[in-house]
Protein backbone atom coordinates (compact mmCIF):
# COMPACT_ATOMS: atom_id res chain seq x y z
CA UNK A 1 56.58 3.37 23.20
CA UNK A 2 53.63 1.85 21.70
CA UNK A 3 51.65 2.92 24.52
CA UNK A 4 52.55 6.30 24.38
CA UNK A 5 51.79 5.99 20.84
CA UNK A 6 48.25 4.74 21.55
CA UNK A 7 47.70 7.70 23.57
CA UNK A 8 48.53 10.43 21.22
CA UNK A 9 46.38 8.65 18.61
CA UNK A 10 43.45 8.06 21.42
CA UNK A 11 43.74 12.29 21.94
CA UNK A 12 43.35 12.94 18.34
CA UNK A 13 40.73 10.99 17.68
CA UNK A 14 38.63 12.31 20.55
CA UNK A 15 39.98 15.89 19.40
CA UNK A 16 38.67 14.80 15.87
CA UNK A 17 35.33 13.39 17.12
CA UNK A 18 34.93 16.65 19.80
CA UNK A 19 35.42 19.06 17.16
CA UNK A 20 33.40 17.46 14.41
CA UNK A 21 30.31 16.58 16.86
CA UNK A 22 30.46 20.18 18.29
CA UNK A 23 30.13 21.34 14.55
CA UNK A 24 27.65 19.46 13.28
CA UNK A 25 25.36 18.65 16.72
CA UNK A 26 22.47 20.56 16.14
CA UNK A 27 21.73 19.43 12.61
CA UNK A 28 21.91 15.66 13.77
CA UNK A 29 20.16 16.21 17.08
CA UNK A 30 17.53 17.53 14.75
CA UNK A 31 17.68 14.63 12.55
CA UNK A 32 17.22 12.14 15.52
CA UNK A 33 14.09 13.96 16.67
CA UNK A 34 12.53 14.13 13.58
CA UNK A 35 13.43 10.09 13.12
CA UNK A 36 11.67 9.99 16.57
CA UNK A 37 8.57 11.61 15.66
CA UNK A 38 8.60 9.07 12.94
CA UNK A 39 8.74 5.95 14.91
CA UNK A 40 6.52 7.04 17.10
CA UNK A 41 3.38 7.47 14.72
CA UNK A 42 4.12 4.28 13.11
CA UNK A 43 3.56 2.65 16.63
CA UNK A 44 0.93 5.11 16.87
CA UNK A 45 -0.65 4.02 13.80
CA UNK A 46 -0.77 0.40 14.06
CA UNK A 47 -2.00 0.81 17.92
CA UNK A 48 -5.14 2.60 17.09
CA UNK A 49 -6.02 -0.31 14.75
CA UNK A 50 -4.47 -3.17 16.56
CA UNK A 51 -7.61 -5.23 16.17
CA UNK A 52 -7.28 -5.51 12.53
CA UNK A 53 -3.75 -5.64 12.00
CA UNK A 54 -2.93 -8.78 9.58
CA UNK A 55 0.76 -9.69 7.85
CA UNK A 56 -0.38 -8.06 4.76
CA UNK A 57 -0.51 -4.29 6.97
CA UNK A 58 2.90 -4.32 6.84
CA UNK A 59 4.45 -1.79 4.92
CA UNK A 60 8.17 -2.97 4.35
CA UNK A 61 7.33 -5.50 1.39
CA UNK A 62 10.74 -6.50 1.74
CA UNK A 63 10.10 -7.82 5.43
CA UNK A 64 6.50 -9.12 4.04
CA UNK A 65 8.26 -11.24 1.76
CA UNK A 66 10.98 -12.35 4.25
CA UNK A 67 8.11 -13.68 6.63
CA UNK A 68 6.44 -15.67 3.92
CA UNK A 69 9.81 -17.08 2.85
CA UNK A 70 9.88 -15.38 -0.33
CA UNK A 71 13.17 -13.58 -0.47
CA UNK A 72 16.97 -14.58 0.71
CA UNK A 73 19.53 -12.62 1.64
CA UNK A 74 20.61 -11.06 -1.67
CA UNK A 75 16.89 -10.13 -2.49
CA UNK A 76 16.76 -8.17 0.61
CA UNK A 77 20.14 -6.49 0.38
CA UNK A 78 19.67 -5.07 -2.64
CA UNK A 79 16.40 -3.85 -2.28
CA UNK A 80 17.23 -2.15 0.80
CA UNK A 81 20.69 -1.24 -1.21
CA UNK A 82 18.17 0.34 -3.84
CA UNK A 83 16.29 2.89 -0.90
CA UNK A 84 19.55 3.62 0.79
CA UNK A 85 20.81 4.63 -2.62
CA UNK A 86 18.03 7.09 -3.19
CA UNK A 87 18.36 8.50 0.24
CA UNK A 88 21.92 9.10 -0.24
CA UNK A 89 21.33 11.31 -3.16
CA UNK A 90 18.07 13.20 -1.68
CA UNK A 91 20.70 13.93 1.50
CA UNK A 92 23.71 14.73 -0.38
CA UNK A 93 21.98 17.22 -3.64
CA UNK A 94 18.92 18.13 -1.88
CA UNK A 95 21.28 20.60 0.59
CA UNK A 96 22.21 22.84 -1.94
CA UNK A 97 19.70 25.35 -0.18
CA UNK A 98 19.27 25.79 3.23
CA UNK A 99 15.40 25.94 2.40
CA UNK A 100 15.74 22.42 0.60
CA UNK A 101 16.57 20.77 4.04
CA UNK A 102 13.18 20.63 4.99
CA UNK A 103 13.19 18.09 2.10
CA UNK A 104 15.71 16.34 2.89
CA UNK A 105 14.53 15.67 6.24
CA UNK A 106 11.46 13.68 4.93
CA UNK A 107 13.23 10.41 4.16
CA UNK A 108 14.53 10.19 7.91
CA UNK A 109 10.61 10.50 9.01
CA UNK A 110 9.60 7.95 6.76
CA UNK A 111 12.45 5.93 7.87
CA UNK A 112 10.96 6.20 11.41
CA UNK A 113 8.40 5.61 10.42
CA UNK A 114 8.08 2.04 9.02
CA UNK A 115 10.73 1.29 11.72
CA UNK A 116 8.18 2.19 14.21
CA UNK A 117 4.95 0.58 12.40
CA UNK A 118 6.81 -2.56 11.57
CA UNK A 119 8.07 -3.60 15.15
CA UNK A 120 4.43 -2.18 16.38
CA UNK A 121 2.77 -5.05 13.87
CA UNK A 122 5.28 -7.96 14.44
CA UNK A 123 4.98 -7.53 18.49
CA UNK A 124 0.65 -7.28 17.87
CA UNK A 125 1.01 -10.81 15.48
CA UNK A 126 3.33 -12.21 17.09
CA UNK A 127 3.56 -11.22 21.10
CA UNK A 128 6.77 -10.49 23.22
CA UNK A 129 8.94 -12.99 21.72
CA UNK A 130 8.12 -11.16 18.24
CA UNK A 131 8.81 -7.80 19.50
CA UNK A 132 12.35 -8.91 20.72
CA UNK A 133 13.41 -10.70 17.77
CA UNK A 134 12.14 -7.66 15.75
CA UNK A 135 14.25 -5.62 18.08
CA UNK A 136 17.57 -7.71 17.67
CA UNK A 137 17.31 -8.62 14.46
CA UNK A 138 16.23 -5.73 12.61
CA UNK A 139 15.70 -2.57 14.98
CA UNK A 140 18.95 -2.29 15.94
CA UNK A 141 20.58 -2.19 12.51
CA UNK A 142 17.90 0.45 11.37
CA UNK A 143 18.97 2.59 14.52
CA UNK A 144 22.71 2.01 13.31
CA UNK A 145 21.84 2.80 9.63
CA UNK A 146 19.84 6.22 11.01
CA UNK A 147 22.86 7.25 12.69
CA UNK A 148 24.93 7.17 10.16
CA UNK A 149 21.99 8.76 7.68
CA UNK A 150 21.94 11.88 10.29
CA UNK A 151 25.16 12.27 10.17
CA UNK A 152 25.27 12.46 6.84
CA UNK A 153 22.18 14.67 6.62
CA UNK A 154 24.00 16.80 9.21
CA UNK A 155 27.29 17.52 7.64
CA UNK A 156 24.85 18.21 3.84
CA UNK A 157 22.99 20.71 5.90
CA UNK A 158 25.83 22.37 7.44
CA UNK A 159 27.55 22.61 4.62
CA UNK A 160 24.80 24.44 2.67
CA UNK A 161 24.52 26.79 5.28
CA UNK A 162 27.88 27.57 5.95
CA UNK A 163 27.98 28.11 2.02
CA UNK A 164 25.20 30.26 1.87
CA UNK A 165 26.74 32.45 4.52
CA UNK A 166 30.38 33.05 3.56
CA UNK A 167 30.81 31.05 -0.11
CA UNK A 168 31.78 27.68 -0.92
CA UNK A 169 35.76 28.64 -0.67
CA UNK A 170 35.08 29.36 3.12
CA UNK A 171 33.95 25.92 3.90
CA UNK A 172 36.10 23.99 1.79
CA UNK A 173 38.87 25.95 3.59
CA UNK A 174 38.22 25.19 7.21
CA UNK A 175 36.06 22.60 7.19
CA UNK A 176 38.44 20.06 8.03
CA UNK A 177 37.66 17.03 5.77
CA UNK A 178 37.48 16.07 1.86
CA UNK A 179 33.92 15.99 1.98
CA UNK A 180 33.56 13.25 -1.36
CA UNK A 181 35.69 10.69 0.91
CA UNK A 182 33.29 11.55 4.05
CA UNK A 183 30.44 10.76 2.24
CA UNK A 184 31.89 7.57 0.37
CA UNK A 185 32.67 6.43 3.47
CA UNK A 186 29.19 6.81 4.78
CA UNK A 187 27.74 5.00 1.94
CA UNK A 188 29.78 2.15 2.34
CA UNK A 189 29.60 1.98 6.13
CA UNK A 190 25.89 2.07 5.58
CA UNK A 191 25.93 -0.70 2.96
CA UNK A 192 27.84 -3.17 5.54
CA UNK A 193 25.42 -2.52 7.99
CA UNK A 194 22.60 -3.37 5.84
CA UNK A 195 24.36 -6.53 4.26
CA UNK A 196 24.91 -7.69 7.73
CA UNK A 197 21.08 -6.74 8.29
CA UNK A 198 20.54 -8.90 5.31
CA UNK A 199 22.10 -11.73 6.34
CA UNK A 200 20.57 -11.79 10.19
CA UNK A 201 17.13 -10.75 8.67
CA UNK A 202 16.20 -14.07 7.60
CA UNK A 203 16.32 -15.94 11.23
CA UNK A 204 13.76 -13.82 12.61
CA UNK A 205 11.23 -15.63 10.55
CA UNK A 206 12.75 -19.02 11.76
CA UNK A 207 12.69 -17.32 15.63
CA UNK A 208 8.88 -16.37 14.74
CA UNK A 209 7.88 -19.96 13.58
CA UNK A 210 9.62 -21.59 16.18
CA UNK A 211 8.05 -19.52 18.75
């Protein structure tokens, strides 16, 4: 029984995840290029002038001040808490417009961005060993954190174009989800991640000095 029970639950979900992906794919797909294109000129960036790259080229201040041993775990948390927040809202009430999306995208680039430049700098200062405990204990959550951003992003563009198309009653009608829970959820599935990311963040300056 509880097997078969399993099961049924295991279909829907998949059903769930199939139809919401096959909705909302090109949007995100979009979103994880354009985070791409990011991360790439960051590591562009910092590669052209990899001869002159010092600590204070970094341009996440709150990583800056992790490395020099000025900020614990709550001081990062919530000022990473304070740029989520800000994305949030440029994601969510920038979409009102299908033209406004192009606006909306910009955070995610910038995201990339100083992703990209900040593991390019910590692996120039600090060799392999920097570039793999930049990777584990700060790339990944950021790749986490983007995923759930474009998703986000994906389902505030969609929605703005499937309400400039047929009206806001059409979308609230079939598009299969109370969209204020979906994006609380978000929010606070991004917020663990980056409390998490706040708590690892502060061995990778002990893995650095050690090293």
């Amino acid at each position: 029984m509880g097997n078969v029970k399993f099961i049924r639950f295991n279909n829907r979900l998949k059903g769930v995840i199939g139809r919401f992906w096959s909705q909302h794919k090109t949007p995100i797909l979009i979103c994880f290029c354009l985070f791409m294109l990011g991360l790439a000129t960051g590591v562009f960036i910092v590669g052209r002038y990899s001869a002159n790259v010092r600590i204070n080229n970094i341009v996440d201040n709150n990583l800056v001040q992790m490395l020099r041993g000025n900020r614990g775990m709550f001081g990062l948390f919530f000022n990473q808490m304070l740029w989520i927040s800000v994305t949030c809202c440029i994601l969510i009430f920038f979409n009102f417009k299908p033209i406004m999306c192009v606006f909306t995208c910009i955070p995610l680039i910038i995201f990339g961005y100083i992703a990209g430049y900040n593991i390019a700098i910590i692996s120039i200062l600090f060799g392999f060993s920097g570039f793999i405990s930049m990777f584990f204990f700060t790339l990944v959550f950021d790749l986490i954190i983007f995923a759930l951003l474009s998703i986000l992003c994906g389902v505030a563009i969609k929605r703005s174009i499937i309400i400039k198309k047929y009206g806001g009653h059409y979308f609230h009608r079939n598009c299969g989800f109370n969209l204020k829970k979906f994006y609380m959820h978000m929010f606070l599935a991004v917020s663990c991640v980056v409390f998490v990311k706040s708590l690892v963040m502060p061995a990778l300056r002990m893995v650095i000095i050690i090293n």
